[in-house]
PDB file of N, CA and C in Angstrom:
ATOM      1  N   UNK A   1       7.880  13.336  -2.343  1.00  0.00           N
ATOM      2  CA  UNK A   1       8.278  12.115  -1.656  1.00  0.00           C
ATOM      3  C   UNK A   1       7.882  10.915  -2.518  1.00  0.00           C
ATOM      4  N   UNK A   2       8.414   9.914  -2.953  1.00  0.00           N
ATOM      5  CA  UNK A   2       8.625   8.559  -3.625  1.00  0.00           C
ATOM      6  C   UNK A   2       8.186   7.869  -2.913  1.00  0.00           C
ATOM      7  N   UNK A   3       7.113   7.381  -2.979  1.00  0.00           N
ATOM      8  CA  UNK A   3       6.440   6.055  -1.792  1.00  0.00           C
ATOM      9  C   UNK A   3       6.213   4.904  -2.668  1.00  0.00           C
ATOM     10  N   UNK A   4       6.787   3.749  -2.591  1.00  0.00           N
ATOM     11  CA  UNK A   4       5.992   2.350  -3.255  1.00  0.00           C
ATOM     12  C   UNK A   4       4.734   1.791  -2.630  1.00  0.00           C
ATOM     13  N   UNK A   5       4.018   0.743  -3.305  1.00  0.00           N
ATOM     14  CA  UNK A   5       2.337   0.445  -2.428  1.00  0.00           C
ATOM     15  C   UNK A   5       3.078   0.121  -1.695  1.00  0.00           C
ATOM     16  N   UNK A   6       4.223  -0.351  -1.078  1.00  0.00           N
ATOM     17  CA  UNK A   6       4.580  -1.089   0.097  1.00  0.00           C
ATOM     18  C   UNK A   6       4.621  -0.144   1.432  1.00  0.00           C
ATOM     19  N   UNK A   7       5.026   1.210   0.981  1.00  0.00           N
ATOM     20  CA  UNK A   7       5.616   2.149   1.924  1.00  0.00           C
ATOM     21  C   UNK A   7       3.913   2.822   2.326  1.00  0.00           C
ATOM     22  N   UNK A   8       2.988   2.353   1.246  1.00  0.00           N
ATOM     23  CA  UNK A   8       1.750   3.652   1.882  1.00  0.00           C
ATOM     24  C   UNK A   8       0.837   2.740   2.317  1.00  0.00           C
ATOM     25  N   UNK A   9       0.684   1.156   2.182  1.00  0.00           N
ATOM     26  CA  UNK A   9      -0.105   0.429   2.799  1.00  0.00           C
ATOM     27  C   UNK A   9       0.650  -0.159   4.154  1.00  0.00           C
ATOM     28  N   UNK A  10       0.558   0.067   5.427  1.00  0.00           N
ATOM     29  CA  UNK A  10       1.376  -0.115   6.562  1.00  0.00           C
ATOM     30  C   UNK A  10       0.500  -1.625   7.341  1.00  0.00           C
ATOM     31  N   UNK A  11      -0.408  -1.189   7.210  1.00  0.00           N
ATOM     32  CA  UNK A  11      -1.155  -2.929   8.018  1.00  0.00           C
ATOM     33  C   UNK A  11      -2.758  -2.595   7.823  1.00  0.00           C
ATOM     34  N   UNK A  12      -3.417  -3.548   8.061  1.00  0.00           N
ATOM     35  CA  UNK A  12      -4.980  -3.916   8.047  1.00  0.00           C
ATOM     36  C   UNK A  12      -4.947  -3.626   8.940  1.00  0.00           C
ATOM     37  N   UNK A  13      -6.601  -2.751   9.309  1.00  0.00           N
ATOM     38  CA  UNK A  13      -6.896  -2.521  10.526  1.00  0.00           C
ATOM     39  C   UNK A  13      -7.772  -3.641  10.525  1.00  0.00           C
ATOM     40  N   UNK A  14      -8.405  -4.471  11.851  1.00  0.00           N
ATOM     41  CA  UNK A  14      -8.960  -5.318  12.057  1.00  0.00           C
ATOM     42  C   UNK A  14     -10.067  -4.961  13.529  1.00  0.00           C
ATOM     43  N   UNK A  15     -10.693  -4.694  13.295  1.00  0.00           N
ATOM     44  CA  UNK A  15     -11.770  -4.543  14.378  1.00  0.00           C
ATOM     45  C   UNK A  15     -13.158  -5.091  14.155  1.00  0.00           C
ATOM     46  N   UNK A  16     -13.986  -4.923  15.267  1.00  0.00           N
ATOM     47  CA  UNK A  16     -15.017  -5.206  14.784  1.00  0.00           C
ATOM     48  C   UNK A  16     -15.952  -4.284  13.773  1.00  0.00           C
ATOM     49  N   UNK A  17     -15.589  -2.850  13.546  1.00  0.00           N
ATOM     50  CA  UNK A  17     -16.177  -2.431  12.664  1.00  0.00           C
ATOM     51  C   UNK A  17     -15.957  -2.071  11.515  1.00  0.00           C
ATOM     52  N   UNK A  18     -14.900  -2.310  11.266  1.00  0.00           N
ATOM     53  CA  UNK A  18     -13.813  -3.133  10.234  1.00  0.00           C
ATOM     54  C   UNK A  18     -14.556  -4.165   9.566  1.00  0.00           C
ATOM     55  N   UNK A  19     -14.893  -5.476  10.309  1.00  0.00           N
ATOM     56  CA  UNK A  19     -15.512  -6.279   9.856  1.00  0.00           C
ATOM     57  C   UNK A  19     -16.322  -6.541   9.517  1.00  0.00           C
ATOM     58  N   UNK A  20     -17.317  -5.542   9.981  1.00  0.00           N
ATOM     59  CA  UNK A  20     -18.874  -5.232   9.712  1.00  0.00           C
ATOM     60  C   UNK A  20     -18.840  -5.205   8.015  1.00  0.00           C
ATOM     61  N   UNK A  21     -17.929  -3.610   7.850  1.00  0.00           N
ATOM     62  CA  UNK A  21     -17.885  -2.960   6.740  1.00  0.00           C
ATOM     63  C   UNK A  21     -17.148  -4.066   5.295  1.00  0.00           C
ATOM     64  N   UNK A  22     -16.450  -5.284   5.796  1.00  0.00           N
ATOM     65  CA  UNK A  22     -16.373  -6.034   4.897  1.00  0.00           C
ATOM     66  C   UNK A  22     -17.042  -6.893   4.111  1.00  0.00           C
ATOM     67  N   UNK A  23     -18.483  -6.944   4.518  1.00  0.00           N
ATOM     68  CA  UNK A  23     -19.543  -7.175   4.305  1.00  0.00           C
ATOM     69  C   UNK A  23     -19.904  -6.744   2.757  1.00  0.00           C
ATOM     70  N   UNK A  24     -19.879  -5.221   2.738  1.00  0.00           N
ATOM     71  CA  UNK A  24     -19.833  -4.359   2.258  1.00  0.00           C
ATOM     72  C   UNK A  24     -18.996  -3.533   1.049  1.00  0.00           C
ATOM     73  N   UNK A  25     -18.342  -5.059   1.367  1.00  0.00           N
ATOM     74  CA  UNK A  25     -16.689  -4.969   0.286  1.00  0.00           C
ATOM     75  C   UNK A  25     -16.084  -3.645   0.667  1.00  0.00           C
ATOM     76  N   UNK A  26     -15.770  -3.002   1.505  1.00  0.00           N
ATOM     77  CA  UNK A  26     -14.800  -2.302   2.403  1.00  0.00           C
ATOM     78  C   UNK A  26     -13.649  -2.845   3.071  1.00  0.00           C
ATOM     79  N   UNK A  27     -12.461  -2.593   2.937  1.00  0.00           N
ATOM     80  CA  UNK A  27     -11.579  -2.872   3.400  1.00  0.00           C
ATOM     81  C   UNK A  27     -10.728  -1.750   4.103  1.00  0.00           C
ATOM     82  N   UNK A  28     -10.412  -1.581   5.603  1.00  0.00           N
ATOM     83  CA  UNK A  28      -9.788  -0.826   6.266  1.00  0.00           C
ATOM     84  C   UNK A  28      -7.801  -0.909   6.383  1.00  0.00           C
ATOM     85  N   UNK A  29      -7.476  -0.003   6.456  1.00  0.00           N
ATOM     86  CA  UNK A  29      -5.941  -0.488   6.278  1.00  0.00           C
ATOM     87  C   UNK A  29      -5.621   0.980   7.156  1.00  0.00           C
ATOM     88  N   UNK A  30      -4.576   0.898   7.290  1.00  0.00           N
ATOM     89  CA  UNK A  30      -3.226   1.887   8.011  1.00  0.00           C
ATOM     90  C   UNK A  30      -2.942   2.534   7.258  1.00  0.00           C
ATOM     91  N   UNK A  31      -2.734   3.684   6.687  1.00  0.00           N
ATOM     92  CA  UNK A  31      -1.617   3.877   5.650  1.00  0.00           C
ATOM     93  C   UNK A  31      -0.556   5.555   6.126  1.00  0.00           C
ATOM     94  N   UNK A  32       0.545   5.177   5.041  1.00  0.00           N
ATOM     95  CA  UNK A  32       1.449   6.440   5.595  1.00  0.00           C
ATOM     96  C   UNK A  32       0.639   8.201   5.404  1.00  0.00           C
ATOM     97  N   UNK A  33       1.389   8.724   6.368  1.00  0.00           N
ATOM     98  CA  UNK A  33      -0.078   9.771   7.090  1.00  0.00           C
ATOM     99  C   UNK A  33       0.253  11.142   5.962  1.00  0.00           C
ATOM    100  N   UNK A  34       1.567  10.939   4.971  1.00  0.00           N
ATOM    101  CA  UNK A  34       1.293  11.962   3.433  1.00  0.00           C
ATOM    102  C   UNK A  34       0.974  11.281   2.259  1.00  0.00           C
ATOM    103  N   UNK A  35       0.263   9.931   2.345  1.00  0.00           N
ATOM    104  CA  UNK A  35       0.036   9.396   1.198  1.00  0.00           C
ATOM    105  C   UNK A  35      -1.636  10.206   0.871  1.00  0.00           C
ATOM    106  N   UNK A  36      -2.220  10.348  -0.316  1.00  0.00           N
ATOM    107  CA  UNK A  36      -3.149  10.589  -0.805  1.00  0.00           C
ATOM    108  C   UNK A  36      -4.289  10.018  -1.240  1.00  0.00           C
ATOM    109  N   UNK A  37      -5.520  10.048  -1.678  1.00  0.00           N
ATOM    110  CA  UNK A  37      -6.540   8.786  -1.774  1.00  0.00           C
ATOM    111  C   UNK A  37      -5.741   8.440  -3.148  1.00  0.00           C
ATOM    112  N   UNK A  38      -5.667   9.217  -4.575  1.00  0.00           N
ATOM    113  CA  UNK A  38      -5.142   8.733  -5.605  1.00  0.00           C
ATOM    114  C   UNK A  38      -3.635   7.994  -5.125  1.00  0.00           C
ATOM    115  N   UNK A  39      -2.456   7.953  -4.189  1.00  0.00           N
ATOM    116  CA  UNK A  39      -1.511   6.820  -4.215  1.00  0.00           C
ATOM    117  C   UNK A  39      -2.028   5.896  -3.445  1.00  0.00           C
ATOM    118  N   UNK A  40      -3.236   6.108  -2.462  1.00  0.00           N
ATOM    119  CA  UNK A  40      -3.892   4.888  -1.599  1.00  0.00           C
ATOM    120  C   UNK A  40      -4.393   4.239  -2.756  1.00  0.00           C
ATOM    121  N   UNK A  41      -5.108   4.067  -3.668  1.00  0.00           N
ATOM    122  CA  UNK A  41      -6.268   3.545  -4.700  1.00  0.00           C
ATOM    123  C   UNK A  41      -4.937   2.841  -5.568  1.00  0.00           C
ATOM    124  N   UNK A  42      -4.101   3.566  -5.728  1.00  0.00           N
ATOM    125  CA  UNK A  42      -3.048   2.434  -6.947  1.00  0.00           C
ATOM    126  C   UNK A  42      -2.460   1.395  -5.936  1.00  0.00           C
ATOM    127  N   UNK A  43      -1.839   2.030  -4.954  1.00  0.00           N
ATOM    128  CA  UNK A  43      -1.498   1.251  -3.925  1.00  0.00           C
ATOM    129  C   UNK A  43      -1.579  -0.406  -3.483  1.00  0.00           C
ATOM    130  N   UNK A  44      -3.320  -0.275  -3.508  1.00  0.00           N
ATOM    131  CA  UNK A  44      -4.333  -1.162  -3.359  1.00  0.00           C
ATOM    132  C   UNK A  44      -4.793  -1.993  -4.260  1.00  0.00           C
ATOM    133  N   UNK A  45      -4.582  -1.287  -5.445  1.00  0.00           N
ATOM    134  CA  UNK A  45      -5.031  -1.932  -6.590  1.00  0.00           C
ATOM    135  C   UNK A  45      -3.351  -2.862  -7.362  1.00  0.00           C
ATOM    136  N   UNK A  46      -2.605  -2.097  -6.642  1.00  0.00           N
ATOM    137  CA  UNK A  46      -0.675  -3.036  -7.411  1.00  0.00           C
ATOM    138  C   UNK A  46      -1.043  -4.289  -6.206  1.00  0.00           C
ATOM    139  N   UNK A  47      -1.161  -4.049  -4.910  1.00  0.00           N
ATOM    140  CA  UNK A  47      -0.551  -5.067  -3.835  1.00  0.00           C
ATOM    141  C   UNK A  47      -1.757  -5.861  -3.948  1.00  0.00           C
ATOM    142  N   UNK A  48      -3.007  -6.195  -3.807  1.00  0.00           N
ATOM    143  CA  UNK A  48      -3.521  -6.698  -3.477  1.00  0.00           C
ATOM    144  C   UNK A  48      -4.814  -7.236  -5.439  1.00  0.00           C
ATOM    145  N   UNK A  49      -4.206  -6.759  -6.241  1.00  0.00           N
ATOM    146  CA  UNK A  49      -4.629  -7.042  -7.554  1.00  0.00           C
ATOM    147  C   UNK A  49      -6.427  -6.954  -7.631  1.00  0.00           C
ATOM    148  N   UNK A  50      -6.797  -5.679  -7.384  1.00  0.00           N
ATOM    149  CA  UNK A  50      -7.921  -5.889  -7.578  1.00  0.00           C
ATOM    150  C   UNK A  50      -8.511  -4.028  -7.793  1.00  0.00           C
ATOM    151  N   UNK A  51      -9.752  -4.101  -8.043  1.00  0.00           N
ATOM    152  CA  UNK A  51     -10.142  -2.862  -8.560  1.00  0.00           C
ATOM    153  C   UNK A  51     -10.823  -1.991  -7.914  1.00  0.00           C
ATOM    154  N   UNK A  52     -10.761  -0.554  -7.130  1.00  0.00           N
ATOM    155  CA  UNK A  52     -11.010   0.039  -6.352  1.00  0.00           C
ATOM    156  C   UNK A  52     -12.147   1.061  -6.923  1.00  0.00           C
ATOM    157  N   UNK A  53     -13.153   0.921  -6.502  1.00  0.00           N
ATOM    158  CA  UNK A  53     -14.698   1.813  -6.576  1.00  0.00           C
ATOM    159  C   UNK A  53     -14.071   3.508  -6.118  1.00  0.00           C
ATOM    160  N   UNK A  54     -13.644   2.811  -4.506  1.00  0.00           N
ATOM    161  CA  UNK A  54     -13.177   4.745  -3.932  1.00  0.00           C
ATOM    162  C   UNK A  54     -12.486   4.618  -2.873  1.00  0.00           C
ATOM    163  N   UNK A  55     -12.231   5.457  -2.278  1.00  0.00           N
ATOM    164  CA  UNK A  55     -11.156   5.416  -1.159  1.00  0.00           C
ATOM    165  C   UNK A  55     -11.563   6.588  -0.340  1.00  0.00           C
ATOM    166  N   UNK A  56     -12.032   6.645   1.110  1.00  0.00           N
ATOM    167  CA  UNK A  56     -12.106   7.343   2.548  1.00  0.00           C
ATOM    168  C   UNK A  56     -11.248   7.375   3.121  1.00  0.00           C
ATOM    169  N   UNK A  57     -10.617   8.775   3.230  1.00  0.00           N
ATOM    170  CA  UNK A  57      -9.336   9.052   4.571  1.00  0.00           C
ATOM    171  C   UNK A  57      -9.954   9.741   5.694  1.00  0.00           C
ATOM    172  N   UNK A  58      -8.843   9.034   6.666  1.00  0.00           N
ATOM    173  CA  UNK A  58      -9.595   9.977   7.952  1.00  0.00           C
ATOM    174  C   UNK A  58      -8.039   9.949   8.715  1.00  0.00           C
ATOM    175  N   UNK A  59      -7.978  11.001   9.497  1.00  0.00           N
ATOM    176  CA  UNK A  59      -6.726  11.269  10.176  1.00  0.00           C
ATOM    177  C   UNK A  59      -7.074  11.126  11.747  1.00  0.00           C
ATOM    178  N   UNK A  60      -6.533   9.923  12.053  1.00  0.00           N
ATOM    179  CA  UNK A  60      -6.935   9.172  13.586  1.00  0.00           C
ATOM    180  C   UNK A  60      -5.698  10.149  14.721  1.00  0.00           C
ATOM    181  N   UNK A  61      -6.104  11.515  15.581  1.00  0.00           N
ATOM    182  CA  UNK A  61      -5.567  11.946  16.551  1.00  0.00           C
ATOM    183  C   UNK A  61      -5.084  10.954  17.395  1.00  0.00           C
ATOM    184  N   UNK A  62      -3.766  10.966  17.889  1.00  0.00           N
ATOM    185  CA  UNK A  62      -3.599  10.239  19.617  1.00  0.00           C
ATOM    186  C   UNK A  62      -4.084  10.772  20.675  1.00  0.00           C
ATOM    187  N   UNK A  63      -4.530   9.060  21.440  1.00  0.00           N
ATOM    188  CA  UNK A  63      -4.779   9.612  22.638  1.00  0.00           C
ATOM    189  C   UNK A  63      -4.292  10.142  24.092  1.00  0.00           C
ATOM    190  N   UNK A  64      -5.018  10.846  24.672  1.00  0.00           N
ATOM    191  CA  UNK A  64      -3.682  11.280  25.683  1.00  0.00           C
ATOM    192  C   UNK A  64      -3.483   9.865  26.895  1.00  0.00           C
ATOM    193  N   UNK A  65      -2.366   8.987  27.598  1.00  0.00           N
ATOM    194  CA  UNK A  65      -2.697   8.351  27.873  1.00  0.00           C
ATOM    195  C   UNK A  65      -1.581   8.855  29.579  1.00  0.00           C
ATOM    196  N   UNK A  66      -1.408   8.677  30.768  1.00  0.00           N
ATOM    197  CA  UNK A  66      -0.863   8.592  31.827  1.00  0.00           C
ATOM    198  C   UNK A  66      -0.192   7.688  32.108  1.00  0.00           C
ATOM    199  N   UNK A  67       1.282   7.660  32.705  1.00  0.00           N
ATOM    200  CA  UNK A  67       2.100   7.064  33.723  1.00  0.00           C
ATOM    201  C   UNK A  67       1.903   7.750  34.864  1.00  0.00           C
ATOM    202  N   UNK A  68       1.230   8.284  35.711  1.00  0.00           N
ATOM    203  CA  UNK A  68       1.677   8.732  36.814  1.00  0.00           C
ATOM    204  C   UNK A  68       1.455   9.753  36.513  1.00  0.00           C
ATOM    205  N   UNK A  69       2.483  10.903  37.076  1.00  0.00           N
ATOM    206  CA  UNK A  69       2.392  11.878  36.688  1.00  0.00           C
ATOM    207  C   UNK A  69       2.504  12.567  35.478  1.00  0.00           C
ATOM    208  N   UNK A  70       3.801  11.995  34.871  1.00  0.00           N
ATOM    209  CA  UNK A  70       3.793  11.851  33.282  1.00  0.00           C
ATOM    210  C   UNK A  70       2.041  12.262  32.121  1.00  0.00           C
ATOM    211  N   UNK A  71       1.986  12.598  31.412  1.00  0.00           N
ATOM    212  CA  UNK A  71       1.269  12.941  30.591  1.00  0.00           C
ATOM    213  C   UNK A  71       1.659  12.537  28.925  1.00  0.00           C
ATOM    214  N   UNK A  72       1.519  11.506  27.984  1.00  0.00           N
ATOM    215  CA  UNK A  72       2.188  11.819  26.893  1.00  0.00           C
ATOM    216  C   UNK A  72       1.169  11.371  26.123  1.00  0.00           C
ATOM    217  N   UNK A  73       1.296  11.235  24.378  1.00  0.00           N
ATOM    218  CA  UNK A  73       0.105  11.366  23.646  1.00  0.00           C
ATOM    219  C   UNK A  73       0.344   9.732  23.079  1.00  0.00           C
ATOM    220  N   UNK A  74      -0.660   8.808  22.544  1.00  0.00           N
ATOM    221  CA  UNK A  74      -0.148   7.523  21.893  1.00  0.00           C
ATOM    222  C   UNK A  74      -0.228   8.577  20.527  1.00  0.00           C
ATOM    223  N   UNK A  75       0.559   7.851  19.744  1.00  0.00           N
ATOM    224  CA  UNK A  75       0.673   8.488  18.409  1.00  0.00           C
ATOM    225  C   UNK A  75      -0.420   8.853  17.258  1.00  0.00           C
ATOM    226  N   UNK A  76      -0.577   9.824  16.139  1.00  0.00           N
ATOM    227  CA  UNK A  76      -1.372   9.627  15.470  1.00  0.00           C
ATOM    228  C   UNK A  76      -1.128   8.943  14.037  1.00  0.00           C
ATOM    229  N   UNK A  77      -1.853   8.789  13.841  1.00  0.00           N
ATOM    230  CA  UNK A  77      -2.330   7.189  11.994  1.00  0.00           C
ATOM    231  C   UNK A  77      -2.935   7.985  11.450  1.00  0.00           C
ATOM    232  N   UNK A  78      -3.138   7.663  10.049  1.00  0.00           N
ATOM    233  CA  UNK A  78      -4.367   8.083   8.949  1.00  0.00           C
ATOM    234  C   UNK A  78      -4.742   6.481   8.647  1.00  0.00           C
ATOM    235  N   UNK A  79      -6.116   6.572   8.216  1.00  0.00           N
ATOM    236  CA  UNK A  79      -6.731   5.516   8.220  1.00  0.00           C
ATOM    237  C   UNK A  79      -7.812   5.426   6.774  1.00  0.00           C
ATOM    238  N   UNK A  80      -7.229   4.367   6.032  1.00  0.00           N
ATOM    239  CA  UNK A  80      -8.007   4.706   4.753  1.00  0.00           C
ATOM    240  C   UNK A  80      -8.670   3.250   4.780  1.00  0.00           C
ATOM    241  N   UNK A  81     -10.461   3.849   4.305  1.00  0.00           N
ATOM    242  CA  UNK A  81     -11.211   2.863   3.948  1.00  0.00           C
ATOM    243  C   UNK A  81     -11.804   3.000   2.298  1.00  0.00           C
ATOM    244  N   UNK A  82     -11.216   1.395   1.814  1.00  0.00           N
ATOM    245  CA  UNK A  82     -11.289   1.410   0.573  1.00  0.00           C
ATOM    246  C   UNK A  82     -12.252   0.536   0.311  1.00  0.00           C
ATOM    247  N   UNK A  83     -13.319   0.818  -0.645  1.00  0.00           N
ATOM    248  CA  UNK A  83     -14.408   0.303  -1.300  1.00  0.00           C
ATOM    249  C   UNK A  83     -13.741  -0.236  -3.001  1.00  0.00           C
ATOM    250  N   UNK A  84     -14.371  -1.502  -2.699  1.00  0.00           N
ATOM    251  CA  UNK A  84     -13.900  -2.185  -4.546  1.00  0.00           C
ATOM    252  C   UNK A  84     -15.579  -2.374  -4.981  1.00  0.00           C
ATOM    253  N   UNK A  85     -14.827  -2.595  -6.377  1.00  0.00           N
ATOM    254  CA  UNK A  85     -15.941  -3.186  -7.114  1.00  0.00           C
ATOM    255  C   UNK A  85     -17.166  -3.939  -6.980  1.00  0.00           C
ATOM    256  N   UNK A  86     -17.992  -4.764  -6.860  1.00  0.00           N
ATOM    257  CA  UNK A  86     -19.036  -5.411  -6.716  1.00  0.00           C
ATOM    258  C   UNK A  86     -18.633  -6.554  -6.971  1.00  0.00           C
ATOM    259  N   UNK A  87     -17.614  -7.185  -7.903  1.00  0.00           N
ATOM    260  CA  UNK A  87     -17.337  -8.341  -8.062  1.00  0.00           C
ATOM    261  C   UNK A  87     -15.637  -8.698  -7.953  1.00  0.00           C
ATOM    262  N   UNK A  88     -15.130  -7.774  -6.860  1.00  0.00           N
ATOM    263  CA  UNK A  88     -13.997  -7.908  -6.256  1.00  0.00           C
ATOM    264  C   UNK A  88     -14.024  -8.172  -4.509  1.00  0.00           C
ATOM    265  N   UNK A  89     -12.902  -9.080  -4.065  1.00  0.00           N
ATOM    266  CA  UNK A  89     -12.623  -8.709  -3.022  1.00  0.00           C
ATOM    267  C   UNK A  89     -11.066  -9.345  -2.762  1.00  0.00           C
ATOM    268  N   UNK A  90     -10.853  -8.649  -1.740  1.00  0.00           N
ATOM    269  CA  UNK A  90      -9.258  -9.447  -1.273  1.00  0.00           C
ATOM    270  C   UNK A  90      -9.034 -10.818  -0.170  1.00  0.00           C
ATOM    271  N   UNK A  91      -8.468 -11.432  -0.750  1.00  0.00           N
ATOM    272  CA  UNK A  91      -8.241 -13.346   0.130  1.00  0.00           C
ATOM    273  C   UNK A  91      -7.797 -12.990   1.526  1.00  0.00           C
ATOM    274  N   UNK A  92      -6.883 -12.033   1.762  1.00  0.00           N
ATOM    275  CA  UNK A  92      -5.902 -11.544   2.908  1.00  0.00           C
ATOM    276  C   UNK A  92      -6.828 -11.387   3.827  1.00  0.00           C
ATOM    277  N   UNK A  93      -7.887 -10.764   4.043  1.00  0.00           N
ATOM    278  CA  UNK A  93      -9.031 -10.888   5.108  1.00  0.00           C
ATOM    279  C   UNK A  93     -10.251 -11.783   5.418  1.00  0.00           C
ATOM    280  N   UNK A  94     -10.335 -12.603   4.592  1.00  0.00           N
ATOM    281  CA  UNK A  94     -11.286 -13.702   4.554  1.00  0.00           C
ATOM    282  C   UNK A  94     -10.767 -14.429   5.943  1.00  0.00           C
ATOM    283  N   UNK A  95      -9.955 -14.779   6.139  1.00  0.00           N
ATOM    284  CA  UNK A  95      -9.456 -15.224   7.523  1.00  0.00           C
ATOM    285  C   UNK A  95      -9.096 -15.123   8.833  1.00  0.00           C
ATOM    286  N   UNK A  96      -9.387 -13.974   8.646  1.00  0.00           N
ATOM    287  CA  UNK A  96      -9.362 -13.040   9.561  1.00  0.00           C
ATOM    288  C   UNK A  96     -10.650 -12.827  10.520  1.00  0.00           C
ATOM    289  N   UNK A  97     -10.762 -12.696  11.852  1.00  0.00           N
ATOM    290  CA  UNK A  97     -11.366 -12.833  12.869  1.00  0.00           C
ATOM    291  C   UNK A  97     -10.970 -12.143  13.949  1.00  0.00           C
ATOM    292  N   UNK A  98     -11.804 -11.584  15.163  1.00  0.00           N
ATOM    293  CA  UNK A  98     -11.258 -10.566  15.855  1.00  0.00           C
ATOM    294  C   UNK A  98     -11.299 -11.375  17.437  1.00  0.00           C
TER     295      UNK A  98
END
């Protein structure tokens, strides 16, 4: 499968522990759920111009949620947290607030 950084970085996750970890020069993002840490890390490093230490995947299950009787699942995400350099970070979250 042919993915551009555009197709494997899907959105910032933004939470509060998200934000913690930016502290930390961690940055949390969405990404498509067959991309890999090596196309997450170029990914990150084309769109957002900066230099990546490492990259954490985790595969976020849905939850089961009710209408009534109905039963159905919210969907599942993969969720990659990327660590940069020591003397990198990205502008796109500096403004950001929850």
């Amino acid at each position: 499968m042919n993915l551009t950084a555009h197709d494997i970085i899907i959105r910032p996750v933004i939470t509060e522990k998200s934000s913690s970890l930016m502290a930390m020069n961690k940055y949390t993002f969405e990404v498509h759920k067959s991309a890999n840490k090596i196309q997450i890390r170029k990914a990150v490093e084309e769109v957002f111009n900066v230099k990546v230490d490492g990259v954490n995947t985790i595969n976020v299950k849905g939850k089961i949620r009710r209408r009534g009787r109905t039963v159905g699942y919210t969907r599942s995400w993969k969720k990659a947290i990327v660590a940069l350099k020591p003397d990198q970070h990205i502008e796109f979250f500096e403004g950001a607030s929850i």
